[in-house]
Protein backbone atom coordinates (compact mmCIF):
# COMPACT_ATOMS: atom_id res chain seq x y z
CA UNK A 1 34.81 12.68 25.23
CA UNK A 2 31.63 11.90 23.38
CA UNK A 3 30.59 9.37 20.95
CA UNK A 4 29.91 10.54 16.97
CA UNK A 5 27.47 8.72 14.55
CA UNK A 6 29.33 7.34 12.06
CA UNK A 7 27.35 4.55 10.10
CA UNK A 8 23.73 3.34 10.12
CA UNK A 9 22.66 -0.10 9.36
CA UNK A 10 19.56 -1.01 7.66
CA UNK A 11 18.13 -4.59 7.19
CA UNK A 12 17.03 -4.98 3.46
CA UNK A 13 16.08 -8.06 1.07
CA UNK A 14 18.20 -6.67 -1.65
CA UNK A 15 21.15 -4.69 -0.59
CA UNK A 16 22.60 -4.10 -4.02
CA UNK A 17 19.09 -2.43 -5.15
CA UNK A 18 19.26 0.05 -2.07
CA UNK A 19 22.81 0.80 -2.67
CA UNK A 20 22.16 1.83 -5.85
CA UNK A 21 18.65 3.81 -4.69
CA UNK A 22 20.72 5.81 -1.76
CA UNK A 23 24.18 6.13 -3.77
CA UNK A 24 21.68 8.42 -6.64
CA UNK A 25 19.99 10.17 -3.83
CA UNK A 26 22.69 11.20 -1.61
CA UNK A 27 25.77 11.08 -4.27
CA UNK A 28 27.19 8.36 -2.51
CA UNK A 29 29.58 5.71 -3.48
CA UNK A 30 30.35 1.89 -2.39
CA UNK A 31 33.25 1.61 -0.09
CA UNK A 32 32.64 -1.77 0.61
CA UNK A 33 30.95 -4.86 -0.15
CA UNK A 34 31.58 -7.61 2.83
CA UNK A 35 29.25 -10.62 3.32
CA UNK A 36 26.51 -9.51 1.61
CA UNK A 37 26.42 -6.08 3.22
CA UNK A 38 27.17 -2.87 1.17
CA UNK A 39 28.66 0.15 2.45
CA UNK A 40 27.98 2.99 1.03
CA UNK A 41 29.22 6.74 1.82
CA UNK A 42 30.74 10.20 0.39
CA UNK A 43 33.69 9.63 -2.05
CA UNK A 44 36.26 11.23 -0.19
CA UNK A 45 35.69 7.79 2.35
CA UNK A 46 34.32 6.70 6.42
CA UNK A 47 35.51 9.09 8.84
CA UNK A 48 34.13 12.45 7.79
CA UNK A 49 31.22 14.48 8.77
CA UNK A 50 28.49 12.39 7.08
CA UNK A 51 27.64 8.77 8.12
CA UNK A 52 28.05 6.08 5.86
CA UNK A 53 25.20 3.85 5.18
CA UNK A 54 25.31 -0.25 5.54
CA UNK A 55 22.65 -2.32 3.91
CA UNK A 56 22.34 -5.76 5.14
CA UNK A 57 20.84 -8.72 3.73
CA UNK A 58 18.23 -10.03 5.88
CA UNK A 59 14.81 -12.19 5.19
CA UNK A 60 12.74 -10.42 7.29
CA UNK A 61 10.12 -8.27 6.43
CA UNK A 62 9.57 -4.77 6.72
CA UNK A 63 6.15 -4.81 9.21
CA UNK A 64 4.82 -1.18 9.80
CA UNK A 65 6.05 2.44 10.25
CA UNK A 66 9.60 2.86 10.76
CA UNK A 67 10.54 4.20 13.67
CA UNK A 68 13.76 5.51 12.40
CA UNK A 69 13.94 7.62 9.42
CA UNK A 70 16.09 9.40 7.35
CA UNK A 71 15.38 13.29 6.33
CA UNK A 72 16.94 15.11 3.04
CA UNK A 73 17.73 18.00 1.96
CA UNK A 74 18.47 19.46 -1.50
CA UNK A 75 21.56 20.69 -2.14
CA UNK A 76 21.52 22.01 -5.72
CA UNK A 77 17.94 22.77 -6.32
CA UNK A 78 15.03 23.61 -4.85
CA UNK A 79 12.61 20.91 -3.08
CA UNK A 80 10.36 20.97 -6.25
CA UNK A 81 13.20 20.11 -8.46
CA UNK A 82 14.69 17.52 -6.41
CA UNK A 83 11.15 16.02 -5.41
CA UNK A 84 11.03 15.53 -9.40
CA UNK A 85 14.01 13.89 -9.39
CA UNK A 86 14.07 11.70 -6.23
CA UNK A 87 10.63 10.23 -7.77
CA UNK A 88 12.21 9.86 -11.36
CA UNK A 89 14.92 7.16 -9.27
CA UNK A 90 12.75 5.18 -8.17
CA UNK A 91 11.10 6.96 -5.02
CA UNK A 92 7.27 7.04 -4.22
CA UNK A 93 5.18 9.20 -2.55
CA UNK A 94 3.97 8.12 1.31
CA UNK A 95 0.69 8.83 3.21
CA UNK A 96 1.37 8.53 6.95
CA UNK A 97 -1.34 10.67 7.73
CA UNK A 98 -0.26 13.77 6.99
CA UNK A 99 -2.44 17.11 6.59
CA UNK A 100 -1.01 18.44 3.33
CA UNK A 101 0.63 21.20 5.04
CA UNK A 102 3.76 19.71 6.04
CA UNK A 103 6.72 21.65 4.29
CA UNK A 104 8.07 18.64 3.37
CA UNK A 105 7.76 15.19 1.33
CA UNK A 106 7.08 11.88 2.79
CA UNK A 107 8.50 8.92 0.64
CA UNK A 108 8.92 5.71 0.27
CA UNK A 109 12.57 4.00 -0.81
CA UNK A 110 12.49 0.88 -3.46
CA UNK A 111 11.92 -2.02 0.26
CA UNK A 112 9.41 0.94 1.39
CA UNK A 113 11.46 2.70 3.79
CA UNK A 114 10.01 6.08 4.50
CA UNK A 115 12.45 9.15 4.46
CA UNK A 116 11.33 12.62 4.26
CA UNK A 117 12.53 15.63 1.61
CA UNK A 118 12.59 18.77 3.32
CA UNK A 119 12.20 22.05 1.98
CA UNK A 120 15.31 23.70 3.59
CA UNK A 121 18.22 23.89 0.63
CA UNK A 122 21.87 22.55 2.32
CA UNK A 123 25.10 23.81 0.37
């Protein structure tokens, strides 16, 4: 038997703020709110296909490239459309060095987290 990601904790000064940043970009909802930490995940609950996403309160800063990050896909639109709208929430654009050729988006979330919008449309 094997193991399946279910959840993915990530260390934030302001989990409430990146709840609400990741519930708009992913249609998520809260399912939880213990100690401080939010969980957020699809509305039909934990358990299914997608993992759910915990934000944790923690003072630390953020120091340098992540060496985790998310990726994104549209679902309902094309890249274009849904790079409009990912930037109109709150998300910024990201240089990491890139070429320009990239078929995708680097970008930053509101505690400059960098996640990537890729071109490929999910349904």
């Amino acid at each position: 038997m094997a193991s399946r990601f279910s959840e993915l904790v990530i260390d934030c000064r302001d989990p409430q703020r990146l709840a609400d940043f990741w519930c708009q970009v992913l249609d998520f909802v809260v399912l939880g709110d213990e100690g401080g930490a939010i969980e957020i995940g699809p509305r039909e609950g934990f358990g299914g296909l997608q993992p759910t996403l915990i934000f944790s309160p923690s003072s630390e800063p953020k120091t340098g490239k992540l060496r985790l990050h998310m990726d994104v896909n549209p679902v309902d639109r094309d890249q274009d459309a849904e790079l409009e709208r990912l930037l109109a929430i709150g998300a910024r654009p990201a240089d990491i060095g890139q070429t320009g050729e990239e078929q995708w988006h680097v970008l930053l979330d509101p505690e400059d987290n960098e996640f990537c919008l890729l071109r490929a449309r999910l349904r």
